[in-house]
Protein backbone atom coordinates (compact mmCIF):
# COMPACT_ATOMS: atom_id res chain seq x y z
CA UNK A 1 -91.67 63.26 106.30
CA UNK A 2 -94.03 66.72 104.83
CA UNK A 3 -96.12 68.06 107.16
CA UNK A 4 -99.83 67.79 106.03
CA UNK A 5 -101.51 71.03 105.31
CA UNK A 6 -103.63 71.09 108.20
CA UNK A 7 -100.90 70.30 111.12
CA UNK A 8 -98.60 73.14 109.18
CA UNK A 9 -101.63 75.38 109.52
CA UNK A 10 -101.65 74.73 113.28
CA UNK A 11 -98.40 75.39 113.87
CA UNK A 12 -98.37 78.39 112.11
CA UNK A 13 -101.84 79.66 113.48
CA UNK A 14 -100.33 78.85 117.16
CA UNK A 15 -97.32 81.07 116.91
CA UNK A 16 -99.65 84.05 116.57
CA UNK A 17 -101.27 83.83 120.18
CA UNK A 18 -98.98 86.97 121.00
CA UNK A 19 -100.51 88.53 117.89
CA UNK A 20 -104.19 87.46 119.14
CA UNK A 21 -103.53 89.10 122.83
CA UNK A 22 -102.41 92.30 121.23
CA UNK A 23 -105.07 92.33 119.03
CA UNK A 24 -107.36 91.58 121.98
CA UNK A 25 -106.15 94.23 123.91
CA UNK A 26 -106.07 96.84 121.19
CA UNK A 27 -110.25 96.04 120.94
CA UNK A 28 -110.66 97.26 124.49
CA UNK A 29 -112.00 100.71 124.89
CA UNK A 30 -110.02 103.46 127.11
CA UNK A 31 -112.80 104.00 129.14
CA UNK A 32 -113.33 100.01 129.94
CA UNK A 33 -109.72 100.74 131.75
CA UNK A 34 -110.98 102.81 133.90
CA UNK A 35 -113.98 101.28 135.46
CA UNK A 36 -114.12 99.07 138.46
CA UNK A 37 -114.60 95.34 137.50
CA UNK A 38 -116.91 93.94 139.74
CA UNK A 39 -118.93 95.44 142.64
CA UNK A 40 -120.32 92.23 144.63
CA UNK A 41 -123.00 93.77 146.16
CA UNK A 42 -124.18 94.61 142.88
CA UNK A 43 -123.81 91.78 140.67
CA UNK A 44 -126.33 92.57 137.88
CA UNK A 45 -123.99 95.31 136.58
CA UNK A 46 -120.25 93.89 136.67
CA UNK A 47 -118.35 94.45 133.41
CA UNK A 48 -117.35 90.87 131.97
CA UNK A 49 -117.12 92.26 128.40
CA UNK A 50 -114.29 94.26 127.41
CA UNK A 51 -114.11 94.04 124.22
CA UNK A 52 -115.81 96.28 121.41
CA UNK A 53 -115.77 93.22 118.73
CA UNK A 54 -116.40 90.15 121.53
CA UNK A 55 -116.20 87.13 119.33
CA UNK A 56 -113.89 87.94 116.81
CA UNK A 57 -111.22 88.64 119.89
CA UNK A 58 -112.29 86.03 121.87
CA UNK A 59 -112.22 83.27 118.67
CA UNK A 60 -108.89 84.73 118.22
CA UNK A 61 -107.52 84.02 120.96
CA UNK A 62 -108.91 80.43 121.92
CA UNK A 63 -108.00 79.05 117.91
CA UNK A 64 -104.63 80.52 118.67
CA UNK A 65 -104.41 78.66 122.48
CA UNK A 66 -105.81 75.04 120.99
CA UNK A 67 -103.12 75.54 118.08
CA UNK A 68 -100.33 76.03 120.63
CA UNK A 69 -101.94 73.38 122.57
CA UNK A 70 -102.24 70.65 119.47
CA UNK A 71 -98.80 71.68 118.35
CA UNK A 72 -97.10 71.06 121.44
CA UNK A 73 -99.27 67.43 121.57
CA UNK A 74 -98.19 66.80 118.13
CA UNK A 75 -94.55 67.56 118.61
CA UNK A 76 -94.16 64.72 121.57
CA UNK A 77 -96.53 62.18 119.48
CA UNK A 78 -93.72 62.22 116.08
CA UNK A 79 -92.24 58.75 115.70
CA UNK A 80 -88.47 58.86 115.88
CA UNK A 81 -87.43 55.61 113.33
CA UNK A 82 -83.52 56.62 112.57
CA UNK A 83 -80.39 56.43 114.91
CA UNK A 84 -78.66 59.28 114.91
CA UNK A 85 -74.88 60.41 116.17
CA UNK A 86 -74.44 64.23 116.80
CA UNK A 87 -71.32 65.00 116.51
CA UNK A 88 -70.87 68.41 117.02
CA UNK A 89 -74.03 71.21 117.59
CA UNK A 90 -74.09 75.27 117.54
CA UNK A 91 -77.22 76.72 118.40
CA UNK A 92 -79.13 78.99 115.44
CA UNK A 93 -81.18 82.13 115.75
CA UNK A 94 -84.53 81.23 114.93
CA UNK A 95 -85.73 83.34 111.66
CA UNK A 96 -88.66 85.24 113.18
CA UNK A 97 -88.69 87.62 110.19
CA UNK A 98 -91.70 86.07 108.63
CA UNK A 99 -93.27 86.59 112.53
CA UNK A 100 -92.37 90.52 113.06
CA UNK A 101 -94.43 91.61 109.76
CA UNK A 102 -97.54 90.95 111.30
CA UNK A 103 -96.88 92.17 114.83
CA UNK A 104 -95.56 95.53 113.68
CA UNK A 105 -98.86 95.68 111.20
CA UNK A 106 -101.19 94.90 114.17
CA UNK A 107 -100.08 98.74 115.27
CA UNK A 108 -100.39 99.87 111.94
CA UNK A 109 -104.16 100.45 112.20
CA UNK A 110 -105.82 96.77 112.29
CA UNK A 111 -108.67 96.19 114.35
CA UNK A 112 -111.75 94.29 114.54
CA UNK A 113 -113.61 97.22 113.63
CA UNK A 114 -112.56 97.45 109.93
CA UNK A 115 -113.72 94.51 108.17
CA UNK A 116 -112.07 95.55 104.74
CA UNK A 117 -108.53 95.61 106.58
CA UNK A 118 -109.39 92.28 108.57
CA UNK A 119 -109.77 90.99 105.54
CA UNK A 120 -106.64 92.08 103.86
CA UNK A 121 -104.63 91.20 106.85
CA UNK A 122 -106.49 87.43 106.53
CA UNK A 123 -105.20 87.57 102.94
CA UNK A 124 -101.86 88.24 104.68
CA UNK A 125 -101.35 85.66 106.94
CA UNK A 126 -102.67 82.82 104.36
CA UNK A 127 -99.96 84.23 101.78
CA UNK A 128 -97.38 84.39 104.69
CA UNK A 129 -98.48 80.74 105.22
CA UNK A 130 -98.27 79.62 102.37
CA UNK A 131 -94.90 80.74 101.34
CA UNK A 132 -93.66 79.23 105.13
CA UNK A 133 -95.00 75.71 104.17
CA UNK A 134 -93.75 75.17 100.37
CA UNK A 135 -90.26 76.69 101.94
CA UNK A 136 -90.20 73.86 104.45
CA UNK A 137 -89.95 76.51 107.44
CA UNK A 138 -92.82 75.70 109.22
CA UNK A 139 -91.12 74.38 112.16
CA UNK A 140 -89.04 77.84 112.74
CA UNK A 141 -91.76 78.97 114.99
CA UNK A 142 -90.20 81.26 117.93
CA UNK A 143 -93.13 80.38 119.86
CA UNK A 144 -91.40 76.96 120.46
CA UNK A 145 -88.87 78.56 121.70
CA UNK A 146 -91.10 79.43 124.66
CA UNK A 147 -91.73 75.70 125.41
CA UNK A 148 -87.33 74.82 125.29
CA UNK A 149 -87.24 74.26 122.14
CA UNK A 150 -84.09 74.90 120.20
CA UNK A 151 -82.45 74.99 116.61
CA UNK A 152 -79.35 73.74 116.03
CA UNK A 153 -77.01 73.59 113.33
CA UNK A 154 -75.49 70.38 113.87
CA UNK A 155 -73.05 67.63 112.03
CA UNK A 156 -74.48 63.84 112.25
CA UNK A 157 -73.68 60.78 111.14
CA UNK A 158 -76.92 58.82 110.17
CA UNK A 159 -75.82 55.46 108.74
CA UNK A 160 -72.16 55.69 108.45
CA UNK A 161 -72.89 58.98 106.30
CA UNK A 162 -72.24 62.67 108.02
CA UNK A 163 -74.34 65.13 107.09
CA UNK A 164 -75.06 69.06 108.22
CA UNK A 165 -78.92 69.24 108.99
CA UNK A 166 -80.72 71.56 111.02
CA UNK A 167 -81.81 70.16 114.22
CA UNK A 168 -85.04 70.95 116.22
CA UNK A 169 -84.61 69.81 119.83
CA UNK A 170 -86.37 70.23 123.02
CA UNK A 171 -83.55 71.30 125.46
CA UNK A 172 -80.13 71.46 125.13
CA UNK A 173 -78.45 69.37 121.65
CA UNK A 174 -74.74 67.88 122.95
CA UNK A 175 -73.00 65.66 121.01
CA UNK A 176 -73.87 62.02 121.62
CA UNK A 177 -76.56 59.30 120.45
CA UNK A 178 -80.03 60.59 119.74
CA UNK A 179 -83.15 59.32 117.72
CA UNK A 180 -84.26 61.25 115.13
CA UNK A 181 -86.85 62.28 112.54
CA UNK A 182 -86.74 64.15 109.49
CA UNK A 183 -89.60 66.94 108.72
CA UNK A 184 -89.67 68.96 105.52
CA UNK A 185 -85.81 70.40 105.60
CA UNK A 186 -85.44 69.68 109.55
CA UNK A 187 -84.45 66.56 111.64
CA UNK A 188 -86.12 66.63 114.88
CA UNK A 189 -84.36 65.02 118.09
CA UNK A 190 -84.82 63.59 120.93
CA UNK A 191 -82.55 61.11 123.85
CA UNK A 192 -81.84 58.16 122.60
């Protein structure tokens, strides 16, 4: 099973939520910090806007939230068709590289303020996603591993054949009967 473009796209869009709150928080003046939020009495002039570029952050944020939101959906709606026997499992780090590049750029002068960077950090991330899909490493989000997911390394026997796969599992992967699916260069398991 290949991912289609679009459901890559919203994987990869939802693991940069941490990248959108940084962003977010970067846009937010010095002096906002400073100033009491809301004085009841005086309604009229409490300070719900923060932000110096309001829609871009805000967008941001909520595209990144609904992709995190549809990922995790589209994880528990995958059809598991093959039986699966895990024989033995080791648990991998999960290759964040291709994550840290644009969290250590967001400090290196991006903001909503400069267009022309925007713009070349857009460029970026498309490049960044493009190179994740055609590698088949799409699923090696480390957001997941916020919501229990885990990558194994595992040894399986799938039809009287045993084979060394990468595993994608929510919770812990112990050696047993499980049902499985394969996507791009991954199997993904769950309890028999």
């Amino acid at each position: 099973m290949q991912f289609r473009v679009l459901s890559a796209f919203i994987i990869f869009i939802g693991s940069y939520l941490p990248l959108a709150l940084i962003l977010a928080v970067q846009d937010i003046s010095m002096s906002w910090w400073g100033k009491s939020f809301c004085d009841f009495s005086d309604i009229g002039n409490c300070l719900f806007n923060p932000f110096n570029s309001p829609y871009l952050s805000i967008i941001f944020i909520v595209v990144t939230c609904i992709s995190v939101v549809v990922s995790n959906l589209s994880l528990k709606k995958i059809s598991f068709p093959f039986d699966a026997q895990v024989e033995s499992s080791k648990t991998i780090p999960n290759d964040i590289i291709n994550y840290v590049f644009p969290y250590v750029v967001s400090f290196m002068g991006i903001s909503y303020e400069a267009p022309e960077k925007l713009l070349g950090f857009t460029v970026f991330l498309l490049w960044m996603f493009a190179i994740t899909y055609k590698s088949g490493q799409i699923i090696m989000n480390p957001l997941l591993l916020m919501f229990g997911w885990r990558l194994y390394e595992a040894k399986i026997n799938i039809n009287g054949q045993s084979r060394d796969v990468r595993i994608l599992k929510k919770g812990h992967l112990t050696p047993g009967n499980y049902k499985v699916q394969t996507i791009q260069d991954f199997y993904i398991a769950r309890e028999n």
